[in-house]
N, C-alpha and C. Protein backbone atom coordinates (compact mmCIF):
# COMPACT_ATOMS: atom_id res chain seq x y z
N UNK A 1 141.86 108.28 88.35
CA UNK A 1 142.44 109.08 87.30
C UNK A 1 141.45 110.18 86.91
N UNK A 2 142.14 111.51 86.78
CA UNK A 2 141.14 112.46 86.38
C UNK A 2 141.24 113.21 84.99
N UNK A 3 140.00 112.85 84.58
CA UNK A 3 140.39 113.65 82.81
C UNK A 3 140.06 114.81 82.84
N UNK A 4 141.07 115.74 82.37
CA UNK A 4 141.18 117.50 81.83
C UNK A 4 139.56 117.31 81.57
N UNK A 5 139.54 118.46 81.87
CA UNK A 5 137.40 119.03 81.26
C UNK A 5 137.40 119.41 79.48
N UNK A 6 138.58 119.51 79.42
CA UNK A 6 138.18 119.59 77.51
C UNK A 6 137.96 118.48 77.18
N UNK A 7 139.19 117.43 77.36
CA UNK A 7 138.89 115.93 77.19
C UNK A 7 137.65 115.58 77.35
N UNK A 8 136.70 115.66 78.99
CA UNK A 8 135.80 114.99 78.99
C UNK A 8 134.38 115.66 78.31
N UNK A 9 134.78 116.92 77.74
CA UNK A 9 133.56 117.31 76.61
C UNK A 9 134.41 116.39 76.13
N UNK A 10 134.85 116.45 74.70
CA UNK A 10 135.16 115.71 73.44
C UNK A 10 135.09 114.71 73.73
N UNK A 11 134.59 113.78 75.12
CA UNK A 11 134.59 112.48 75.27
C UNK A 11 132.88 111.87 75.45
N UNK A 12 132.27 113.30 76.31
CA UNK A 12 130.74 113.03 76.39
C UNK A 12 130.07 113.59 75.11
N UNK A 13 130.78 114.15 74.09
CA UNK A 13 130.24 114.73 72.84
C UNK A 13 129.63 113.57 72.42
N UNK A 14 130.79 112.98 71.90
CA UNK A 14 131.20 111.89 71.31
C UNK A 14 130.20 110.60 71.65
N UNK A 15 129.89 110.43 72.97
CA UNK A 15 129.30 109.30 73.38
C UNK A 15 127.81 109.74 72.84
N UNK A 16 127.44 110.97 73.21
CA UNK A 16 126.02 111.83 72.95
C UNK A 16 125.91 111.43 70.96
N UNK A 17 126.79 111.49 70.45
CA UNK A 17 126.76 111.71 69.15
C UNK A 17 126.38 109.85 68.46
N UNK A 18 127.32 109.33 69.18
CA UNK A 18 126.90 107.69 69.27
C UNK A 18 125.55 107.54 69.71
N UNK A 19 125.14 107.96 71.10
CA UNK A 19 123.87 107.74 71.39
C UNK A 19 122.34 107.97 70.72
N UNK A 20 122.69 109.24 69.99
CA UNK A 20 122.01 109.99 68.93
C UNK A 20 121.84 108.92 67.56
N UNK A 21 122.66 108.73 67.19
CA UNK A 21 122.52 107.63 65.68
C UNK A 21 122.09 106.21 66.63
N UNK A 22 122.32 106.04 67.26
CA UNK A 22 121.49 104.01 67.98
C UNK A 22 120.18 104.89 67.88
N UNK A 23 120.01 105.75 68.82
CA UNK A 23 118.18 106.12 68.89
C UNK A 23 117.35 105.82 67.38
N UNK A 24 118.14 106.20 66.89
CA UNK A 24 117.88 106.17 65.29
C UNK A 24 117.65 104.71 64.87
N UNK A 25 118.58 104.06 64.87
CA UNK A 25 118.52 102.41 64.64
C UNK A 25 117.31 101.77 65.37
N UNK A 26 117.46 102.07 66.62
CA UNK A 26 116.21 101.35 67.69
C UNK A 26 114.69 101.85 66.83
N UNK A 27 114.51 103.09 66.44
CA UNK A 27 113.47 103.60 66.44
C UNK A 27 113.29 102.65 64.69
N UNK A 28 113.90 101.84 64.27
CA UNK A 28 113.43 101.09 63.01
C UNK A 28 113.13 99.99 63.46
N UNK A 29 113.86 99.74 64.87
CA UNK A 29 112.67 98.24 65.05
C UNK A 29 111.51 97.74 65.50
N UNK A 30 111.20 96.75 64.89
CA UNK A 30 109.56 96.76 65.39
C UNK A 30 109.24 96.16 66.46
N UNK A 31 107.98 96.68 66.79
CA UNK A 31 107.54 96.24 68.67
C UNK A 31 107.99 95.17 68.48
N UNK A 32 108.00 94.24 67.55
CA UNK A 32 107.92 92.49 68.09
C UNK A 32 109.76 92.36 68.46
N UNK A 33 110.26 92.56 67.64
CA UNK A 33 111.68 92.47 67.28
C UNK A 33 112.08 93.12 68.84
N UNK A 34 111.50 94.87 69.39
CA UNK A 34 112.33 95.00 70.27
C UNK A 34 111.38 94.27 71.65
N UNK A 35 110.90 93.49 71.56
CA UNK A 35 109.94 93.20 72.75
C UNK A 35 110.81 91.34 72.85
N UNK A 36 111.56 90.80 71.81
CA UNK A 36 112.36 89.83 71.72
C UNK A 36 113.55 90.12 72.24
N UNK A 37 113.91 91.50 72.02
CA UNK A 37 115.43 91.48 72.54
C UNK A 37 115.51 91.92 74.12
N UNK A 38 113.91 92.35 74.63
CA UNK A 38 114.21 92.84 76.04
C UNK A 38 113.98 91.40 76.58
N UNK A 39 113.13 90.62 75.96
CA UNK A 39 112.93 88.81 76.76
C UNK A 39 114.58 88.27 76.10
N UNK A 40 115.55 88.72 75.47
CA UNK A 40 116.54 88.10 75.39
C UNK A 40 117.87 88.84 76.44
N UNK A 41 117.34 89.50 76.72
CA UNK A 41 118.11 90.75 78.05
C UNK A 41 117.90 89.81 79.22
N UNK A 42 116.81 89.38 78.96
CA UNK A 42 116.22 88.89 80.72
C UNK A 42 117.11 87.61 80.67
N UNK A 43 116.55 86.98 79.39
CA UNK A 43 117.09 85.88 80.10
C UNK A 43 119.19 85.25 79.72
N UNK A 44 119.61 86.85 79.22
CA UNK A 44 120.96 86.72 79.38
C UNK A 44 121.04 86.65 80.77
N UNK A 45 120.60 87.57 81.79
CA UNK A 45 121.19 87.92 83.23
C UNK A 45 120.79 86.55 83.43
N UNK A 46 119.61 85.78 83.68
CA UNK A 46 120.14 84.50 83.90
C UNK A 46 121.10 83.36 83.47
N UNK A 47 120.91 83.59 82.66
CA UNK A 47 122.20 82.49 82.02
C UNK A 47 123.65 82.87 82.15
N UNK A 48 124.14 84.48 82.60
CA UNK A 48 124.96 84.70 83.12
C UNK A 48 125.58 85.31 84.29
N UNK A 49 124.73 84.74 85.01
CA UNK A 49 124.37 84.84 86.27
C UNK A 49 125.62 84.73 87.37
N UNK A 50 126.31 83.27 87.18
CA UNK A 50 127.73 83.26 87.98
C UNK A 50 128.59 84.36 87.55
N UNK A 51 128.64 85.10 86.33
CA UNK A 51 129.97 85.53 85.86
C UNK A 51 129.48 87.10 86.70
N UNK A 52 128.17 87.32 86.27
CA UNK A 52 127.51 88.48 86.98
C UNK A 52 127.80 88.54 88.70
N UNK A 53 127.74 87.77 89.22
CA UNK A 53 127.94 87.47 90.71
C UNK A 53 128.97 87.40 91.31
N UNK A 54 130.36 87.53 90.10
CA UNK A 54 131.75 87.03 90.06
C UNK A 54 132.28 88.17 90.47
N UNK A 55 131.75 88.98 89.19
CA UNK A 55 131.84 89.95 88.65
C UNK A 55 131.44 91.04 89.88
N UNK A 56 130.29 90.99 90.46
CA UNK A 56 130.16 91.42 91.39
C UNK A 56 130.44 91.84 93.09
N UNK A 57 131.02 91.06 93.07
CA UNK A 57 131.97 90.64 94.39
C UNK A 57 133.39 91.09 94.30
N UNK A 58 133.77 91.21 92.95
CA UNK A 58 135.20 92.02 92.50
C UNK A 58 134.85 93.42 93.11
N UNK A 59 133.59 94.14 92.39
CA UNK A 59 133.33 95.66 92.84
C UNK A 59 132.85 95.88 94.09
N UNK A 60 132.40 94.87 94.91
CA UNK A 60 132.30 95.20 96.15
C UNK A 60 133.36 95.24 97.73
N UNK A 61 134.22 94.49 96.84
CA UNK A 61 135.91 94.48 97.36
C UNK A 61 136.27 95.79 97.22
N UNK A 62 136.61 96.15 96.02
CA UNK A 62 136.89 97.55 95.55
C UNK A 62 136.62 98.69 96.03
N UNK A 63 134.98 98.48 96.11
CA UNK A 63 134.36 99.20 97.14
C UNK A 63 134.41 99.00 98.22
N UNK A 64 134.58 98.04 99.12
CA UNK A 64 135.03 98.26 100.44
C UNK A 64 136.60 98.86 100.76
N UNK A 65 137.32 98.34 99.59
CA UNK A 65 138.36 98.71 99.80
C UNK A 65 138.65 100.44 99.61
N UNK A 66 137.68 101.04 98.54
CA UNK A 66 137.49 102.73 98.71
C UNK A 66 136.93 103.38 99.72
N UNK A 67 135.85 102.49 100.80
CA UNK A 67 135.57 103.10 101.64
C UNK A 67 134.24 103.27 101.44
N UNK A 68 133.53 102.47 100.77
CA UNK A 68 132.17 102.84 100.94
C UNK A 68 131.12 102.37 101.55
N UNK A 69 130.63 103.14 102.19
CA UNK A 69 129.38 102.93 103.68
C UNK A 69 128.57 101.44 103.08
N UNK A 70 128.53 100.99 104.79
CA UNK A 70 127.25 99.89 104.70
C UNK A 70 126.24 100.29 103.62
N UNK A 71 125.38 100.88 104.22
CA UNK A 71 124.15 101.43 102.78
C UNK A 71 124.63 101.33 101.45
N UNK A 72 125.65 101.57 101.03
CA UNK A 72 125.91 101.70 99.59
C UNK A 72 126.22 100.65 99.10
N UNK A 73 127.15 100.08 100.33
CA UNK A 73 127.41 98.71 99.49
C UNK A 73 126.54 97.11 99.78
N UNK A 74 125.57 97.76 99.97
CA UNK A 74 124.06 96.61 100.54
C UNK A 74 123.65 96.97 99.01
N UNK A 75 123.63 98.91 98.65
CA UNK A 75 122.61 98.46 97.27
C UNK A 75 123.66 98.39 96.13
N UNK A 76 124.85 97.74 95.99
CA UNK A 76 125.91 97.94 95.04
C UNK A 76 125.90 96.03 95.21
N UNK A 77 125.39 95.32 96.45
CA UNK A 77 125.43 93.89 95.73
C UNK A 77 124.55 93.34 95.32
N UNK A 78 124.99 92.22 94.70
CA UNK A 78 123.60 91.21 93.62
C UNK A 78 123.41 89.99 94.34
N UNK A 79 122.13 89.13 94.38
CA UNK A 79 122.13 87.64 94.57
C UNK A 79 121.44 87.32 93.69
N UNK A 80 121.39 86.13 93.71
CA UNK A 80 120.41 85.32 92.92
C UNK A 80 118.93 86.14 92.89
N UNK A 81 118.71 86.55 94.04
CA UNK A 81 117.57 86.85 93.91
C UNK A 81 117.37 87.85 93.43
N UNK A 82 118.39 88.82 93.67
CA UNK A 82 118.37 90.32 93.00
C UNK A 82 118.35 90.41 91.20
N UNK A 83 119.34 89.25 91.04
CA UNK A 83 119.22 88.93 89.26
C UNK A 83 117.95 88.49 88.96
N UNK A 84 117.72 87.84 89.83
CA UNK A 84 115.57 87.05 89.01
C UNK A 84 115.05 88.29 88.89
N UNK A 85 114.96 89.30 90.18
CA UNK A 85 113.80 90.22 90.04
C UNK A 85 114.42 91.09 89.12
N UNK A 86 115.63 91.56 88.55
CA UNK A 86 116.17 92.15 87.57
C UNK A 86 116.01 91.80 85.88
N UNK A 87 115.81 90.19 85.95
CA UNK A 87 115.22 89.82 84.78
C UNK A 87 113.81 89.60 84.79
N UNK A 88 113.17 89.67 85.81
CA UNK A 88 111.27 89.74 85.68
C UNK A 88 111.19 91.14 85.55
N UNK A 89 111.96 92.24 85.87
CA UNK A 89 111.77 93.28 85.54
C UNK A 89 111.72 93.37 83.80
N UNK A 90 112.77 92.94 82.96
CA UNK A 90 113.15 93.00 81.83
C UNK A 90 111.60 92.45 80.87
N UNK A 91 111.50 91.60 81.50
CA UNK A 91 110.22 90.84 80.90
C UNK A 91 108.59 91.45 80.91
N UNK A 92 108.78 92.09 82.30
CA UNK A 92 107.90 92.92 82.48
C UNK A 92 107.23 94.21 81.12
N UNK A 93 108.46 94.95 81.55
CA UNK A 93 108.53 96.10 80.24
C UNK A 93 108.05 95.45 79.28
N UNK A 94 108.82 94.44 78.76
CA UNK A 94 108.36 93.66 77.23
C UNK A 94 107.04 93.35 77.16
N UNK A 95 106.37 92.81 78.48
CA UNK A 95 104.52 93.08 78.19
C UNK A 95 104.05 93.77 78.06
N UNK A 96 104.39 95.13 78.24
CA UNK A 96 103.91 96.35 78.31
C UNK A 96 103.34 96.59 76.32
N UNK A 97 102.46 97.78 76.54
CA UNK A 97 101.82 97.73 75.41
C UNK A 97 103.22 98.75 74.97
N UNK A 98 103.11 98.80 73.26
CA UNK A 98 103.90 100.24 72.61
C UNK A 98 103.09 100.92 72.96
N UNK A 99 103.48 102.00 73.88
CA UNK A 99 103.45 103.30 74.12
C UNK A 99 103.86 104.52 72.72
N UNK A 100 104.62 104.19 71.77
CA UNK A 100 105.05 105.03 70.54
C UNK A 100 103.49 105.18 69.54
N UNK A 101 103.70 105.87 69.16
CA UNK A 101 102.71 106.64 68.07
C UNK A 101 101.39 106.42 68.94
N UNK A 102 100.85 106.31 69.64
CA UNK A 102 99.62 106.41 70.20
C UNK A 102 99.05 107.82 70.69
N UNK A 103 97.79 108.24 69.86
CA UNK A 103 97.23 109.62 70.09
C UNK A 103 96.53 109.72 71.57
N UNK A 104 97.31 110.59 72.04
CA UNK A 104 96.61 110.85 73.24
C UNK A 104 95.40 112.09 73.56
N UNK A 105 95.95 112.79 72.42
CA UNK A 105 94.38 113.80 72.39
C UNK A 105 94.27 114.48 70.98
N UNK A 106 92.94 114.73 70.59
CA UNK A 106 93.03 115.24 69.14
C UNK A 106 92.05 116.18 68.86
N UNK A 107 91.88 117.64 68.54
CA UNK A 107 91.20 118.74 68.45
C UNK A 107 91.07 119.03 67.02
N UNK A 108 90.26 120.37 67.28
CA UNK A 108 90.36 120.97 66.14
C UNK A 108 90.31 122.67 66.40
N UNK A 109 91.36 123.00 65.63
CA UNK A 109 91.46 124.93 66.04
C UNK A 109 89.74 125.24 64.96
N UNK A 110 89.93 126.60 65.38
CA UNK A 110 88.47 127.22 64.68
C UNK A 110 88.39 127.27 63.23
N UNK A 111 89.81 127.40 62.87
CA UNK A 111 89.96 127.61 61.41
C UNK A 111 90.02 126.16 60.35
N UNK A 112 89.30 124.70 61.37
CA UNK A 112 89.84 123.80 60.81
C UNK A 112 90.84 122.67 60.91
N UNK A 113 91.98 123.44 61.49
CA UNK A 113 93.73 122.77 61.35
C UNK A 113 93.18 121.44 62.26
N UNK A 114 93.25 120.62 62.10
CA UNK A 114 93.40 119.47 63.33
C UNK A 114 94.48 119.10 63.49
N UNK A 115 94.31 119.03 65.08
CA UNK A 115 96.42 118.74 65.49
C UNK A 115 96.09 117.14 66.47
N UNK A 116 97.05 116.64 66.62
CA UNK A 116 96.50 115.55 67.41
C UNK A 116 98.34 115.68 68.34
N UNK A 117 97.91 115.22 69.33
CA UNK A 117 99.33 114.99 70.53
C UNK A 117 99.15 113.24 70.47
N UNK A 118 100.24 113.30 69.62
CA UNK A 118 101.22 111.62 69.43
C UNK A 118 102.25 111.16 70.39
N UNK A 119 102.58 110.24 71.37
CA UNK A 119 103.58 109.86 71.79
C UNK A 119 104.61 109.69 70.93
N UNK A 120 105.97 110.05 71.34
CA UNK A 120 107.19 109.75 70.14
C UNK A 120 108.41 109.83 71.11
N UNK A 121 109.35 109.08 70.91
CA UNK A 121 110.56 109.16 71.58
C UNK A 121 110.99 110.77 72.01
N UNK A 122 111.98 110.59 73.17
CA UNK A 122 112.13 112.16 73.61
C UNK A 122 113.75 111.91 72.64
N UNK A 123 114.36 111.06 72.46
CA UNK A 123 115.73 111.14 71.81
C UNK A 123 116.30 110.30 72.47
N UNK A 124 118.00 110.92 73.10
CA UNK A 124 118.52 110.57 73.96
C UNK A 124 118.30 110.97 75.85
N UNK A 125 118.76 110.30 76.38
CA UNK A 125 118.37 110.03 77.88
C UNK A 125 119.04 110.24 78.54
N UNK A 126 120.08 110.69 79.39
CA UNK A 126 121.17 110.71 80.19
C UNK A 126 120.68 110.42 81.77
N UNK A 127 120.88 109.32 82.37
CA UNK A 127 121.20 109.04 84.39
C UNK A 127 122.11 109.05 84.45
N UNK A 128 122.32 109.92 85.94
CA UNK A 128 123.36 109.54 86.46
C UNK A 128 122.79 109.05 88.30
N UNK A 129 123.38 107.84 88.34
CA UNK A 129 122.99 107.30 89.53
C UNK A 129 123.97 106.77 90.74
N UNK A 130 123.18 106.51 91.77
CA UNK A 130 124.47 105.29 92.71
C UNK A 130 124.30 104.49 92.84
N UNK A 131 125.42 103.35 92.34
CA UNK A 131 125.75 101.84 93.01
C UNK A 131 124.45 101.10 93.16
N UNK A 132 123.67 101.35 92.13
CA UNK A 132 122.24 100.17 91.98
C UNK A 132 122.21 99.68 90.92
N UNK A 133 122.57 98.01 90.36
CA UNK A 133 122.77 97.39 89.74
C UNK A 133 121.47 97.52 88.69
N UNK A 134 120.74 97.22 89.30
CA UNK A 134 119.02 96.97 88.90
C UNK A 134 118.57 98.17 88.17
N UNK A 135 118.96 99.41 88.68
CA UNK A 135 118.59 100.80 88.04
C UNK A 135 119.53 100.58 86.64
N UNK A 136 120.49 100.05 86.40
CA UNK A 136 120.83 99.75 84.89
C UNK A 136 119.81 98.96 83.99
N UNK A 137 119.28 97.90 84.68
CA UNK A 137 118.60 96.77 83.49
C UNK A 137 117.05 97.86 83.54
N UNK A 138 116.46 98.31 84.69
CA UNK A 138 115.44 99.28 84.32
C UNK A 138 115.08 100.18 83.11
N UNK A 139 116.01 100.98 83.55
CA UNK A 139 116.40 102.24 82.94
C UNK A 139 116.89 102.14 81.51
N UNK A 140 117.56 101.00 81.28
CA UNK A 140 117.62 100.35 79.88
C UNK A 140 116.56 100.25 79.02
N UNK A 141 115.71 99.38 79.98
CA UNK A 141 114.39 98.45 79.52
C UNK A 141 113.18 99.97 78.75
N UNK A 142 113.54 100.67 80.09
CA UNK A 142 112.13 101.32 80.08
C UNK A 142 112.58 102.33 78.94
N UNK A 143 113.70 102.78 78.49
CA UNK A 143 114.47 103.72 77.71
C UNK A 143 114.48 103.29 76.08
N UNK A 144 114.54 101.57 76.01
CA UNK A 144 114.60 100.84 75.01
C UNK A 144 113.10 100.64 74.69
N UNK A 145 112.26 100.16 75.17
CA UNK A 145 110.40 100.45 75.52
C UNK A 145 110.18 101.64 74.49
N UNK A 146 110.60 102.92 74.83
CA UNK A 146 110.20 103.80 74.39
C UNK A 146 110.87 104.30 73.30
N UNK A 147 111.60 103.82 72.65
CA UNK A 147 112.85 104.36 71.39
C UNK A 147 113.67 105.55 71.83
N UNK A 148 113.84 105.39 72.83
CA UNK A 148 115.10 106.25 72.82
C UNK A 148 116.66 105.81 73.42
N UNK A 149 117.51 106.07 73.33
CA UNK A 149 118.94 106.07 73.72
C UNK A 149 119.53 106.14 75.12
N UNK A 150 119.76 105.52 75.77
CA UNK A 150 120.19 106.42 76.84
C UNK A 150 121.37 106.07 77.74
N UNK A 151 122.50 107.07 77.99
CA UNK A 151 123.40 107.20 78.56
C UNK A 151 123.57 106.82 79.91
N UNK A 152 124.02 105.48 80.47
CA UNK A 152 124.28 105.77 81.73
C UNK A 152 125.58 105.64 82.72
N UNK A 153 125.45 106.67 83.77
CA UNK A 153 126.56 106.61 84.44
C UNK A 153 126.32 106.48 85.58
N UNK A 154 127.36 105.66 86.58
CA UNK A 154 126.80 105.26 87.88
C UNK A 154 128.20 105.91 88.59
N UNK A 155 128.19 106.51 89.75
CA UNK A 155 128.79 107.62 90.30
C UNK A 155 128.60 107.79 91.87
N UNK A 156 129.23 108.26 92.49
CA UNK A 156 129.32 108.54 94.32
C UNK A 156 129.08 110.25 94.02
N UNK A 157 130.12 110.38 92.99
CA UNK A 157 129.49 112.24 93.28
C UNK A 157 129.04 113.28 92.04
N UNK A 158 129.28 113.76 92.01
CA UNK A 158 128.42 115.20 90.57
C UNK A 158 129.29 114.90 89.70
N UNK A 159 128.77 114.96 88.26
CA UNK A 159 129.89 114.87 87.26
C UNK A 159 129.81 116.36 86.94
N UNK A 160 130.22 117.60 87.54
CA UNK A 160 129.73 118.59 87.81
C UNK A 160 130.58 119.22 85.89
N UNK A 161 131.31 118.23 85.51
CA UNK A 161 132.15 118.98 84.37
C UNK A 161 132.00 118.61 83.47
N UNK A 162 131.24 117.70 83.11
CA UNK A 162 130.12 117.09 81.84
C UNK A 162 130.00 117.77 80.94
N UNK A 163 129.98 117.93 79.70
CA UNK A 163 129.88 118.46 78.40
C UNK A 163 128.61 118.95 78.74
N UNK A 164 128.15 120.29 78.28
CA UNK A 164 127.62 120.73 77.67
C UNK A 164 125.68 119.90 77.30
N UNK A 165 125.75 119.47 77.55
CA UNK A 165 124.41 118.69 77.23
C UNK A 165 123.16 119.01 75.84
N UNK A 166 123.14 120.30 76.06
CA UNK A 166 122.19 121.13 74.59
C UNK A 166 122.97 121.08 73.30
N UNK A 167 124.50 120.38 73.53
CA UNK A 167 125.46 120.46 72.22
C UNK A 167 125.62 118.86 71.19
N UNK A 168 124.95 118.25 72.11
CA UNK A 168 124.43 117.23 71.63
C UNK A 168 123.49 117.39 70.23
């Protein structure tokens, strides 16, 4: 099904405008709180692991049935094993130090002013990718890590008619 290009601005506005206020929410929680919910990410994909695998084998039907090449649909399936290293990924990030507010360099102009360069969220995030399961829980992780938002879409070709992006 294909949506009119006005529709799909007023539809990626919209998602951008959602994405924009969560960044906001995330950026009030604290390392501990979001470093609990990425070890509670991980160990959802395990605990839902069959439905994930179920679930998975539906879209690879689908996808064979659209026609999509060996290669794509090697990195479009999951196993067991692909979910572990997808949730040691999750866990991973969560060891990671906060990267937020940490000064990375700090001067002084001639007249005095001292400025210092702070890490701080970039905002919202937008991927667009192919048929890699794993590039979702990443790209999450590492997006959620850093307080920001981020949009993703997984795709075979250009979303060449995408809203506007700076209207965000």
């Amino acid at each position: 099904m294909t949506v009119p290009t006005q529709d799909m601005h007023v539809l990626m506005a919209e998602i951008g405008r959602q994405a924009h206020c969560a960044m906001h929410e995330l950026n009030r929680l604290s390392k501990k709180r979001s470093d609990l919910i990425l070890q509670d990410m991980a160990q959802a994909l395990i605990d839902r692991q069959s439905g994930i695998l179920s679930a998975n084998a539906d879209d690879l039907a689908d996808a064979r049935e659209g026609g999509l090449s060996a290669a794509m649909l090697d990195r479009l399936r999951l196993d067991e094993k692909r979910i572990t290293a997808m949730a040691d990924g999750l866990r991973a990030v969560a060891a990671l130090p906060n990267p937020l507010g940490r000064v990375i360099r700090r001067w002084t102009r001639p007249n005095q002013l001292k400025i210092s360069k702070v890490r701080v969220p970039i905002g919202v995030i937008a991927i667009i990718y192919e048929a890699r399961p794993n590039v979702t829980a990443d790209a999450a992780a590492l997006c959620f890590k850093t307080g920001n938002a981020v949009i993703l879409r997984t795709t075979e070709r250009q979303c060449a008619n995408w809203c506007n992006w700076k209207d965000w």
